[in-house]
C-alpha atoms as a PDB file:
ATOM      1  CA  UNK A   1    -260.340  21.432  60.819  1.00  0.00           C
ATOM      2  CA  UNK A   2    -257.420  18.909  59.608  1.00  0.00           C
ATOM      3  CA  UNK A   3    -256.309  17.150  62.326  1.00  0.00           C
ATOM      4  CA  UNK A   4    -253.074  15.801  60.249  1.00  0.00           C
ATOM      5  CA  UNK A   5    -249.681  16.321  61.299  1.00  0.00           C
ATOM      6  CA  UNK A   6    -247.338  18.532  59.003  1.00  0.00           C
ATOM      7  CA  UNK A   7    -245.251  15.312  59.996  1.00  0.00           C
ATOM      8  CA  UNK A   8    -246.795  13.254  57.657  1.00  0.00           C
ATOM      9  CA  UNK A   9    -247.564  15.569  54.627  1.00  0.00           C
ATOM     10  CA  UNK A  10    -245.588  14.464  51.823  1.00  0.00           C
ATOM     11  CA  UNK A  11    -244.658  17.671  48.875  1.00  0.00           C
ATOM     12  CA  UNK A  12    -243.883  17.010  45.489  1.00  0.00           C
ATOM     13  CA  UNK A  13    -240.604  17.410  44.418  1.00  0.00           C
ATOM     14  CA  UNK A  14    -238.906  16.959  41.198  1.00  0.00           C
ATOM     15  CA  UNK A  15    -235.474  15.193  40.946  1.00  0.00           C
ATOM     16  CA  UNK A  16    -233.007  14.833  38.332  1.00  0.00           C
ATOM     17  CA  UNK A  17    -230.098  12.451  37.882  1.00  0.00           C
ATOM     18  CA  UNK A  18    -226.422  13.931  37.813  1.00  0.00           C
ATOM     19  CA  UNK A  19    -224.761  12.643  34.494  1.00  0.00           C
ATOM     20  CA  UNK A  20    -221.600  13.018  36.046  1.00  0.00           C
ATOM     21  CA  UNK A  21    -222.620  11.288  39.308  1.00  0.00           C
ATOM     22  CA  UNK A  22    -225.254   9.229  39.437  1.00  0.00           C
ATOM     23  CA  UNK A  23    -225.450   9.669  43.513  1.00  0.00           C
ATOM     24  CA  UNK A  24    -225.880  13.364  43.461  1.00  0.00           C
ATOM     25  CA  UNK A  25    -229.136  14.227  44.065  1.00  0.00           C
ATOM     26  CA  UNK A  26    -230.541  17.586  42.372  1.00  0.00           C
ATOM     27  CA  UNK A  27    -233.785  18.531  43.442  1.00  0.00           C
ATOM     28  CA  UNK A  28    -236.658  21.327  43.140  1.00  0.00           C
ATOM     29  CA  UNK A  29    -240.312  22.670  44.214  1.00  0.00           C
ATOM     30  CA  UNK A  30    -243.119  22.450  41.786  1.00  0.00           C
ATOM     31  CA  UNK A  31    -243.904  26.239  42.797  1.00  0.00           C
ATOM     32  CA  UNK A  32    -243.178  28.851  45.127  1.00  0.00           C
ATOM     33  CA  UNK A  33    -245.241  27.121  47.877  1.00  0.00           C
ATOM     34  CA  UNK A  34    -243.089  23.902  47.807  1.00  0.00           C
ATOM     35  CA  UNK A  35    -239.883  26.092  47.503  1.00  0.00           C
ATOM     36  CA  UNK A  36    -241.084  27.279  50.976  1.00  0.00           C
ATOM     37  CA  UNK A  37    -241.218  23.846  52.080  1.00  0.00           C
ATOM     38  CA  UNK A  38    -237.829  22.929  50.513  1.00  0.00           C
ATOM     39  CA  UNK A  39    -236.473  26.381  52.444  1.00  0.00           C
ATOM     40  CA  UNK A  40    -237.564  24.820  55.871  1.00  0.00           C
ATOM     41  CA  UNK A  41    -235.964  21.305  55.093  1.00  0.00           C
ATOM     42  CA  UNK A  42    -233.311  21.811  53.124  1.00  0.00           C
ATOM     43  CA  UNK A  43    -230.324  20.275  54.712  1.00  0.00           C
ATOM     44  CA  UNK A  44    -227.826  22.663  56.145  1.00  0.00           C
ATOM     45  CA  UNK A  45    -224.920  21.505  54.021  1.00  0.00           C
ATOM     46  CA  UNK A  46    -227.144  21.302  50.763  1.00  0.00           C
ATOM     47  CA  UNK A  47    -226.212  23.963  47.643  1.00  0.00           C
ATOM     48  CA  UNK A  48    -229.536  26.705  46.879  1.00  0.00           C
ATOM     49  CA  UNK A  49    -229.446  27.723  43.067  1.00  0.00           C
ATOM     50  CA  UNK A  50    -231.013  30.409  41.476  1.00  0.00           C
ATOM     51  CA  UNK A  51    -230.812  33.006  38.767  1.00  0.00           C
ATOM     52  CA  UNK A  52    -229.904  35.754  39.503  1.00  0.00           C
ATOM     53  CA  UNK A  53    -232.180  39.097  38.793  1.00  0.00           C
ATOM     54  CA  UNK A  54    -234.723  36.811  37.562  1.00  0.00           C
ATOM     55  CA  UNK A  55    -237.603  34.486  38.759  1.00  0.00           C
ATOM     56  CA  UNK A  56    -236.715  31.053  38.768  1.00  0.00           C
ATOM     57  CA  UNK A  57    -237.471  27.655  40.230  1.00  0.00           C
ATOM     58  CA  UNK A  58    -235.276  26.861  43.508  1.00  0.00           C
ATOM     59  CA  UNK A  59    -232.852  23.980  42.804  1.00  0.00           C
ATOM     60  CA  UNK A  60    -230.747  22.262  45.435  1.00  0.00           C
ATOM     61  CA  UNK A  61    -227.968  20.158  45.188  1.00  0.00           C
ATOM     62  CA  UNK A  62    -226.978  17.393  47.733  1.00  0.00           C
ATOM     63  CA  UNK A  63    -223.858  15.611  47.483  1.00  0.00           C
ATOM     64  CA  UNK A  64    -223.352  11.854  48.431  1.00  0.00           C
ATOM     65  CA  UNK A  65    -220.893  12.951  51.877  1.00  0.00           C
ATOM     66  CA  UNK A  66    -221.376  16.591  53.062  1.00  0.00           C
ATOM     67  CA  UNK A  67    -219.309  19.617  52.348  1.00  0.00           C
ATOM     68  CA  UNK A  68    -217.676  22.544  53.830  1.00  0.00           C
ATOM     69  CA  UNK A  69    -216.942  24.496  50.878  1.00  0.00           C
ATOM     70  CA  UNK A  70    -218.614  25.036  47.591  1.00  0.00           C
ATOM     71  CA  UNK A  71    -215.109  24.717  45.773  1.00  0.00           C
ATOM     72  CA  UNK A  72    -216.031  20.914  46.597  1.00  0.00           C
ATOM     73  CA  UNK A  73    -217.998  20.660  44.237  1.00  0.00           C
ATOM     74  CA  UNK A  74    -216.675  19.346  40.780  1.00  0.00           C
ATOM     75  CA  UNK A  75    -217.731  22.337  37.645  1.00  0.00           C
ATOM     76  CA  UNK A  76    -219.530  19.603  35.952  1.00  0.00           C
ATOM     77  CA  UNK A  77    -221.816  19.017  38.531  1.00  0.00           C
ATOM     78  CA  UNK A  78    -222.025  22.829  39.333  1.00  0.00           C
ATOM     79  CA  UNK A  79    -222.615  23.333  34.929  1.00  0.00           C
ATOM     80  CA  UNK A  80    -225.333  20.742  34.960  1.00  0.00           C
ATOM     81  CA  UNK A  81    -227.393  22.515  38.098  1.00  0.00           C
ATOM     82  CA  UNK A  82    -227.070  25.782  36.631  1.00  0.00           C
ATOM     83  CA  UNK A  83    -228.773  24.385  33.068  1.00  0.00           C
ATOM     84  CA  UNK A  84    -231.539  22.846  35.202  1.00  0.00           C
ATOM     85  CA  UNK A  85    -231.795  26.357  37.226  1.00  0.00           C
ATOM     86  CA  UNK A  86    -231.470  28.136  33.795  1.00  0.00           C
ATOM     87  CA  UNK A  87    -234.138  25.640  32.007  1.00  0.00           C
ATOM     88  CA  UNK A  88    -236.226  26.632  35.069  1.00  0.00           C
ATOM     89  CA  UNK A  89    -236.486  30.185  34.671  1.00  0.00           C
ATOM     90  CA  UNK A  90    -239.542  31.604  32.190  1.00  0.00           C
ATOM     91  CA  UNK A  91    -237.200  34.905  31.373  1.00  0.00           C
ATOM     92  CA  UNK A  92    -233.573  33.206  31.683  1.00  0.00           C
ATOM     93  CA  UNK A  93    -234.487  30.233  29.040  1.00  0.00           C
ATOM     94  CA  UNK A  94    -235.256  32.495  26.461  1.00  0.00           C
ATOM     95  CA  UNK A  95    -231.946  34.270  27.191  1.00  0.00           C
ATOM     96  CA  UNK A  96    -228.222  32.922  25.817  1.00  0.00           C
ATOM     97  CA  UNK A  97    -226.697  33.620  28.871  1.00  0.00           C
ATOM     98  CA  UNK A  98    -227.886  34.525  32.099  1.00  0.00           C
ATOM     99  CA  UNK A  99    -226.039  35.305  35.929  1.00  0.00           C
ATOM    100  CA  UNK A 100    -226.548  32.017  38.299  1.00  0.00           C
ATOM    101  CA  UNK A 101    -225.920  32.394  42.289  1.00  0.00           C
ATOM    102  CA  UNK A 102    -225.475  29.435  44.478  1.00  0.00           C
ATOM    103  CA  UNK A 103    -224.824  29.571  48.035  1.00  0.00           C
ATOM    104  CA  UNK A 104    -225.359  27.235  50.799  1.00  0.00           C
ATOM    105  CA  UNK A 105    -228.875  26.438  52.468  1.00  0.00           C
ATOM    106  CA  UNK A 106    -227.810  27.331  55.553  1.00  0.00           C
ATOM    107  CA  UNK A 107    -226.387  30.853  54.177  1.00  0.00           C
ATOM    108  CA  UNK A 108    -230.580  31.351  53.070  1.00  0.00           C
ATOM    109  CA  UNK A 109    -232.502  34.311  55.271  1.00  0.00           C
ATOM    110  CA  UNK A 110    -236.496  33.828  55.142  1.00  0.00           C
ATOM    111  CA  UNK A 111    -237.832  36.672  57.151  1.00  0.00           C
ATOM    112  CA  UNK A 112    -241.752  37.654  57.822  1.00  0.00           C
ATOM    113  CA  UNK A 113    -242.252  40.394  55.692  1.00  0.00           C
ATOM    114  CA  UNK A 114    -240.721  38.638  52.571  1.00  0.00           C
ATOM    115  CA  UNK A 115    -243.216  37.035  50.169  1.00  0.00           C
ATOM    116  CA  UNK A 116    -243.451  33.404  49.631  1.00  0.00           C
ATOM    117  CA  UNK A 117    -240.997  31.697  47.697  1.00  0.00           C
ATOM    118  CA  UNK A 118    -238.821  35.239  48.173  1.00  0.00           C
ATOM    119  CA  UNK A 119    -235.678  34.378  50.306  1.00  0.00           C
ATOM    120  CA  UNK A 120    -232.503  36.468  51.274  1.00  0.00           C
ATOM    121  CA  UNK A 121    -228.880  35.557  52.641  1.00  0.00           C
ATOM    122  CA  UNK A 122    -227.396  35.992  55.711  1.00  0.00           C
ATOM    123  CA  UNK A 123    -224.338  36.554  54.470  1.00  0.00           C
ATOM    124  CA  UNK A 124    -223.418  37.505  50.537  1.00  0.00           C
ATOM    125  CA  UNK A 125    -220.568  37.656  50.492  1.00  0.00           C
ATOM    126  CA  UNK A 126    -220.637  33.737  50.804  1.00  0.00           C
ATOM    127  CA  UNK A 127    -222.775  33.774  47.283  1.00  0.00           C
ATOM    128  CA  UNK A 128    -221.319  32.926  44.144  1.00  0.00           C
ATOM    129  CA  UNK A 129    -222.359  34.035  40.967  1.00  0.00           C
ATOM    130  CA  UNK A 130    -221.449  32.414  37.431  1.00  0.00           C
ATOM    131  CA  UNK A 131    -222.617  32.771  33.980  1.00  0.00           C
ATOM    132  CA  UNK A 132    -224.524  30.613  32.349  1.00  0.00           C
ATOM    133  CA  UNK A 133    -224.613  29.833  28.412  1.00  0.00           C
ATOM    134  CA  UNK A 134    -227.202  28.008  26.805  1.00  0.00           C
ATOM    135  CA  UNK A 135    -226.149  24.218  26.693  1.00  0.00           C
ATOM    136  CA  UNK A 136    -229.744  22.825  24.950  1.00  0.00           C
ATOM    137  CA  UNK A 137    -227.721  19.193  24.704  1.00  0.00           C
ATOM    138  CA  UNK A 138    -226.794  19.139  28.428  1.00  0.00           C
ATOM    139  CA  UNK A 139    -230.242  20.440  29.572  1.00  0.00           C
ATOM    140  CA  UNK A 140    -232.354  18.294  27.180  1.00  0.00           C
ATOM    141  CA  UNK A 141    -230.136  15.105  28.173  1.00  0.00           C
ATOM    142  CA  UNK A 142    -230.863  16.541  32.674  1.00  0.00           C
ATOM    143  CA  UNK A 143    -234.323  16.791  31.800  1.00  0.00           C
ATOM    144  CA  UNK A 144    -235.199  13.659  30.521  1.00  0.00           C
ATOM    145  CA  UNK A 145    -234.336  12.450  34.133  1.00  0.00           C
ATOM    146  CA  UNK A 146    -236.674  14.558  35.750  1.00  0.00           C
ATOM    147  CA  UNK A 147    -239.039  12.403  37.857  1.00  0.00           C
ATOM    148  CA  UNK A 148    -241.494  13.637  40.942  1.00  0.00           C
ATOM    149  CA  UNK A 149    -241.129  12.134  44.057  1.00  0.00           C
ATOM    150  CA  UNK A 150    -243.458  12.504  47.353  1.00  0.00           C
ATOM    151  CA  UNK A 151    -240.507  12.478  50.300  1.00  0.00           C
ATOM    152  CA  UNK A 152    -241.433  13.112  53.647  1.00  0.00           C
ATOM    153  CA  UNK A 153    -239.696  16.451  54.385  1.00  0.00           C
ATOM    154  CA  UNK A 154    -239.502  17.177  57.664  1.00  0.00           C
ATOM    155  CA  UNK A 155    -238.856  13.461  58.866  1.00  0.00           C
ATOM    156  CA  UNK A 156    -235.925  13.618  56.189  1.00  0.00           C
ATOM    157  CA  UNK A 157    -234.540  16.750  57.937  1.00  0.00           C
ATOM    158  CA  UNK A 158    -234.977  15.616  60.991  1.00  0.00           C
ATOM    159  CA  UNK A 159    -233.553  12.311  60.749  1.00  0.00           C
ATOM    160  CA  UNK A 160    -230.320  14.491  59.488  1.00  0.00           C
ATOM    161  CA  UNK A 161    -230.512  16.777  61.672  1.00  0.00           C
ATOM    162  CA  UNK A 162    -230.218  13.794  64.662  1.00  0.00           C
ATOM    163  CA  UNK A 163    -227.394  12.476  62.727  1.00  0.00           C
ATOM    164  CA  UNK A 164    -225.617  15.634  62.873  1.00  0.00           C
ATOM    165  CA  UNK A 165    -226.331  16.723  66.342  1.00  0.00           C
ATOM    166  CA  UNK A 166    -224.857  12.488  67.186  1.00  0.00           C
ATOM    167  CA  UNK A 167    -221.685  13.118  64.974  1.00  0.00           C
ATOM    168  CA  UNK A 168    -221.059  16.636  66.623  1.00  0.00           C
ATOM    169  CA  UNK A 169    -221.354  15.044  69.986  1.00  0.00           C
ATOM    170  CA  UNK A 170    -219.262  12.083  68.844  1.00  0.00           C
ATOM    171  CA  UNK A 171    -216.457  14.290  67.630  1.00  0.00           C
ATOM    172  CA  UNK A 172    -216.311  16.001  71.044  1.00  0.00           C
ATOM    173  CA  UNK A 173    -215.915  13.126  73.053  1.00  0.00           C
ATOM    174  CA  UNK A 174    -213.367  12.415  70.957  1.00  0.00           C
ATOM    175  CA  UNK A 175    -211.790  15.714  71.059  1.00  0.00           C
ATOM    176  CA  UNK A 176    -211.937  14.973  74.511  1.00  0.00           C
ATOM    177  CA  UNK A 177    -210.609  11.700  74.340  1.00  0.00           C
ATOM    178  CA  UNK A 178    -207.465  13.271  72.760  1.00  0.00           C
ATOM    179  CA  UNK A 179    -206.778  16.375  75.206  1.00  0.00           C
ATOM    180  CA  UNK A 180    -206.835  13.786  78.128  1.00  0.00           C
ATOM    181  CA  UNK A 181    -204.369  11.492  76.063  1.00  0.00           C
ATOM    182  CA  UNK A 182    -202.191  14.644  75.264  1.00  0.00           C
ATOM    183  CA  UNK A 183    -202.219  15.804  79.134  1.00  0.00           C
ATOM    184  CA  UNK A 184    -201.577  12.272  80.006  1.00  0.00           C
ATOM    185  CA  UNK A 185    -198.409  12.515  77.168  1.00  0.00           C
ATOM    186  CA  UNK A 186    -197.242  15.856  78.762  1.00  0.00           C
ATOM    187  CA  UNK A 187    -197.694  14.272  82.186  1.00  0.00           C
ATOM    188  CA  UNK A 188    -195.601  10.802  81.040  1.00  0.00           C
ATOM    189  CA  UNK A 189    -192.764  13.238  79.376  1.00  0.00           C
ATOM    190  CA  UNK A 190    -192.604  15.739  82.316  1.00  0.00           C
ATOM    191  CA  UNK A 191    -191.840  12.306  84.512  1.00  0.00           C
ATOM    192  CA  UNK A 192    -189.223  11.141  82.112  1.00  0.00           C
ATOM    193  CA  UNK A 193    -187.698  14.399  81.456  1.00  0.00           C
ATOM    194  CA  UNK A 194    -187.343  14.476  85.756  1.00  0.00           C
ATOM    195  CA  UNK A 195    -186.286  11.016  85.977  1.00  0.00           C
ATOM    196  CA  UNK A 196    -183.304  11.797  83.065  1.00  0.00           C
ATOM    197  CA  UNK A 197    -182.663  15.301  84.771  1.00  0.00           C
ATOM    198  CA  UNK A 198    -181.913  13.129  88.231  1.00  0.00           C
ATOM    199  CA  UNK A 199    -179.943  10.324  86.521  1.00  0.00           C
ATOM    200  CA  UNK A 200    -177.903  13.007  84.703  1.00  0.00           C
ATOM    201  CA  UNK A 201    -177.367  14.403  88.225  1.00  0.00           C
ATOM    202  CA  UNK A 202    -176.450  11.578  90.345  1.00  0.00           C
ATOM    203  CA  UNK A 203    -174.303  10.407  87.562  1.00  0.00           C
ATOM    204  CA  UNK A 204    -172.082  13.262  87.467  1.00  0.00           C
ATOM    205  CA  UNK A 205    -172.371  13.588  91.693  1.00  0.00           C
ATOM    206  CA  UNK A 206    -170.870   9.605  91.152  1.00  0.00           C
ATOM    207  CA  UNK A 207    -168.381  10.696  88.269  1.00  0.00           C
ATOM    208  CA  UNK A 208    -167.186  13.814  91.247  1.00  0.00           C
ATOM    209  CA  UNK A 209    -167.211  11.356  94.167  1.00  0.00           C
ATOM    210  CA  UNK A 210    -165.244   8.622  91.889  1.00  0.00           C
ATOM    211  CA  UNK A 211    -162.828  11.681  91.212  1.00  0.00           C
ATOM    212  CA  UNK A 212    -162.502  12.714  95.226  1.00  0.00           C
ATOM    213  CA  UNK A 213    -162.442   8.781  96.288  1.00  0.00           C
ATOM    214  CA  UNK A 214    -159.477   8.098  94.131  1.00  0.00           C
ATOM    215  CA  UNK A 215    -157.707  11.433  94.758  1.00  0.00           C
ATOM    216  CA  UNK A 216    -157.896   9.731  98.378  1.00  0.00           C
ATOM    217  CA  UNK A 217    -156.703   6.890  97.891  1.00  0.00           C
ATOM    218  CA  UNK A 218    -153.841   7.480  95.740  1.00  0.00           C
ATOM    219  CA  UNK A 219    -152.597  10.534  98.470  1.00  0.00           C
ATOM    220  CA  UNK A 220    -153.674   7.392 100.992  1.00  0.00           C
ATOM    221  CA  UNK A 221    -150.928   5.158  99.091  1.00  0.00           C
ATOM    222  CA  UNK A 222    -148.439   8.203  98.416  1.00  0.00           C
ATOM    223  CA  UNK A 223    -148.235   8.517 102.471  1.00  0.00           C
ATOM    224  CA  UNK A 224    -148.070   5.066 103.216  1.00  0.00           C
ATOM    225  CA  UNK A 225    -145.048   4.507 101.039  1.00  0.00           C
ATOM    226  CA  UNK A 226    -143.545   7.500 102.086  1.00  0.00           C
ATOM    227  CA  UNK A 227    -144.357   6.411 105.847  1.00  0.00           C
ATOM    228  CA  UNK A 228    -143.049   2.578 105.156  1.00  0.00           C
ATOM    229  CA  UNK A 229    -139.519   4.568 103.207  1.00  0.00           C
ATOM    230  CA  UNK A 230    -139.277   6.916 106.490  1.00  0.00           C
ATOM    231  CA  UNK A 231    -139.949   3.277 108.517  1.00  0.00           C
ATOM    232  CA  UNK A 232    -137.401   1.644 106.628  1.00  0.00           C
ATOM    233  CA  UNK A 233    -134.876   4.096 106.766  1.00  0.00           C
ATOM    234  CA  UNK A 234    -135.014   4.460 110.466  1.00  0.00           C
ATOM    235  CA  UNK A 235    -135.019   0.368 110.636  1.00  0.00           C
ATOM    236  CA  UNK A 236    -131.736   0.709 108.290  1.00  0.00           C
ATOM    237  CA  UNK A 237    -130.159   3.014 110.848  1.00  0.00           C
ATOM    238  CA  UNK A 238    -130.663   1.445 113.876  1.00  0.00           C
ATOM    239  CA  UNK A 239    -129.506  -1.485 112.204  1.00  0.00           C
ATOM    240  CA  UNK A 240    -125.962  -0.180 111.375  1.00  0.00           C
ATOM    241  CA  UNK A 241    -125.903   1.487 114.489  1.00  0.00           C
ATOM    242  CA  UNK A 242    -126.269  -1.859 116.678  1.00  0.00           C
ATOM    243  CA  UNK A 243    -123.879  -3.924 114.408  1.00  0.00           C
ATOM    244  CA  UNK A 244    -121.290  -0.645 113.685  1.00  0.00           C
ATOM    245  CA  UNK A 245    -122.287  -1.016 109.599  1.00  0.00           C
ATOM    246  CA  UNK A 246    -120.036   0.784 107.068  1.00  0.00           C
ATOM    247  CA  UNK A 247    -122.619  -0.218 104.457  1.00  0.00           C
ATOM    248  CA  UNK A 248    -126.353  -1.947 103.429  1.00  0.00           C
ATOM    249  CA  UNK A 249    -124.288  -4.604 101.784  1.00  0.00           C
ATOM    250  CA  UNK A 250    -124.681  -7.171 104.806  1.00  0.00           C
ATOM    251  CA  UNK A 251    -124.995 -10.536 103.319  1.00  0.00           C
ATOM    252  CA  UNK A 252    -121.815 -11.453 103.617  1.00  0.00           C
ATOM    253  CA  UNK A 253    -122.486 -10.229 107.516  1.00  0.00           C
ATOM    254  CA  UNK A 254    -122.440 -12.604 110.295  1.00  0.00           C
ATOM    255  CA  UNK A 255    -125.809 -11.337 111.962  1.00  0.00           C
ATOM    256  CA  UNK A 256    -128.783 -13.242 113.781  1.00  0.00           C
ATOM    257  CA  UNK A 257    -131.605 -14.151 111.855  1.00  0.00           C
ATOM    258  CA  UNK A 258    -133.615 -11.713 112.737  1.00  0.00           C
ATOM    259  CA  UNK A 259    -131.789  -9.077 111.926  1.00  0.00           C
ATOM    260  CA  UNK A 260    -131.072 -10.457 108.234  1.00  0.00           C
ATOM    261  CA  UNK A 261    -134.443 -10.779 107.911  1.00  0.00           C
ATOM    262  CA  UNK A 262    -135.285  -7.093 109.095  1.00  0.00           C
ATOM    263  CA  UNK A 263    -132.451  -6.017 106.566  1.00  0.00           C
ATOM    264  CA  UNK A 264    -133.692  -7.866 103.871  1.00  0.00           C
ATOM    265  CA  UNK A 265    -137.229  -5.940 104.355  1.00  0.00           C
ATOM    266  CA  UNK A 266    -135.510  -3.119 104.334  1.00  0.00           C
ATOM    267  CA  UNK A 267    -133.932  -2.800 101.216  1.00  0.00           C
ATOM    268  CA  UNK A 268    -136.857  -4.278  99.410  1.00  0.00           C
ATOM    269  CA  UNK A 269    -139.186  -1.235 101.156  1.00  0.00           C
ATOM    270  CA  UNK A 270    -136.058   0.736 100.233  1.00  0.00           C
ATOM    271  CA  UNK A 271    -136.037  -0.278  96.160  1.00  0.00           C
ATOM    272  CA  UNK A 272    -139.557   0.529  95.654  1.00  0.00           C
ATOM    273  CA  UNK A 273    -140.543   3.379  93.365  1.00  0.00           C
END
C-alpha cells in the first residue's frame, strides 16, 4: 500500500500561451482522469470550456487578476480557448463549426453517479454557448505553445484558496472599519446639527430679548422726560407764583441766584424734544 500523500502527487497538464496575453494561462488534462483532478482544483474564479454535444478535452482559462463575470474576458482570448477546446475534440475537429460552452469552475456539478471526466452545472443558465469556426492559423499558431507541466494541484488550490479566505476576511474588517467611521460621521453630524439647532435658538431668544430690552428702555426714557417736563413745569409755576411772573422771560428779572438758576433749568428741560 502507497503510503504517499495525494499532497505531493504532481498530474500532467498541458499549457498553452495566450497570443493576445502572454499572462493568461490556458490549461488542460491529458485524459479524463486528470480532468477529474483539474475538476477538484480548479480555482473557483477559473473559466471550464468544452464542446458542446461532443467529447472533448476540458480546457480552463485563468486570468492574471480574478473575475466576476465572464463578459471580462476580452473575445480574443475567449476565440483562442475555444480553437484549443475545438482542436481538442476527436468529432468537433473534423467539423467547420461546432457549439462551445464555457462557464465558471465554480458553476461545475460532479456528482457520484456521473462517470469520470463527466461533469454537470449547478446552474445553466450561467453557461454560455458560442460557435466556433474552424480558424487552422489561430489553432496551429496556440498549439505550437503547448508544453506539459507537472504542478502540484492541490497545494496550488490550496494556497488560493488561503489567499481568498485572507482577502474575504480582510475586506470585512474593512467593511467594518467603514460602518464604525460612518456611525462615528452620523454621530459627529447629529452633534453639530444640535449644537447649530441651539445657537439658532439662543440667537433669536437674544435677537427677542434685544427687542424687549430696548422697548424698555426707550418707554424708560419716554417717562423720564415726560416726568422731568411735568417736574419742570411745576418748578415754572411755583416760580411765577412766588415772584407774581406775567411771563418765562425773566432775565431781565431782579431774582436771587437761585432762583435764576432754577429758571434757567427750566426752560432748557422745557425746550427739549
Amino acid at each position: 500500500v502507497s503510503t504517499q500523500s495525494t499532497w505531493d502527487i504532481n498530474f500532467m497538464v498541458y499549457y498553452f500561451t495566450s497570443l493576445k496575453d502572454g499572462k493568461i494561462i490556458v490549461y488542460m488534462g491529458k485524459d479524463k482522469f486528470e480532468n477529474e483532478e483539474l475538476l477538484k482544483y480548479a480555482f473557483p474564479s477559473d473559466v471550464w470550456f468544452h464542446v458542446s454535444a461532443f467529447s472533448s478535452a476540458h480546457v480552463y482559462l485563468r486570468m492574471p487578476d480574478d473575475i466576476t463575470d465572464v463578459a471580462e474576458i476580452p473575445k480574443e482570448v475567449i476565440e483562442e480557448v475555444a480553437q484549443i477546446t475545438k482542436w481538442n475534440s476527436i468529432e468537433g475537429s473534423k467539423r467547420g463549426s461546432v457549439k462551445v460552452v464555457y462557464t465558471f469552475a465554480s458553476n461545475l456539478l460532479k456528482e457520484k453517479c456521473m462517470a469520470t471526466g463527466e461533469v454537470g452545472f449547478v446552474n445553466e443558465s450561467k453557461c454560455t454557448y458560442i460557435n466556433v469556426s474552424t480558424n487552422k492559423k489561430l489553432a496551429k499558431s496556440l498549439l505550437k505553445t503547448k508544453r506539459e507541466e507537472f504542478p502540484n494541484l492541490q497545494k496550488m488550490f490550496m494556497e488560493k484558496m488561503s489567499d481568498l479566505e485572507k482577502l474575504s476576511k480582510d475586506l470585512k474588517k474593512l467593511e467594518e472599519v467603514k460602518a464604525k467611521e460612518a456611525v462615528k460621521e452620523a454621530k459627529v453630524s447629529a452633534i453639530k446639527e444640535k449644537e447649530e439647532a441651539k445657537t439658532k435658538a439662543f440667537g433669536y431668544m437674544m435677537k427677542k430679548e434685544d427687542m424687549v430690552s430696548n422697548q424698555t428702555e426707550a418707554k424708560k426714557q419716554d417717562e423720564d422726560f415726560w416726568q422731568s417736563k411735568a417736574f419742570s413745569l411745576i418748578t415754572l409755576t411755583h416760580l411765577i407764583e412766588k415772584h407774581k411772573l406775567d411771563s418765562v422771560s425773566y432775565t431781565h428779572l431782579t431774582l436771587p441766584t437761585s432762583d435764576l438758576v432754577q429758571l434757567s433749568v427750566v426752560a432748557v428741560a422745557l425746550k427739549k424734544k
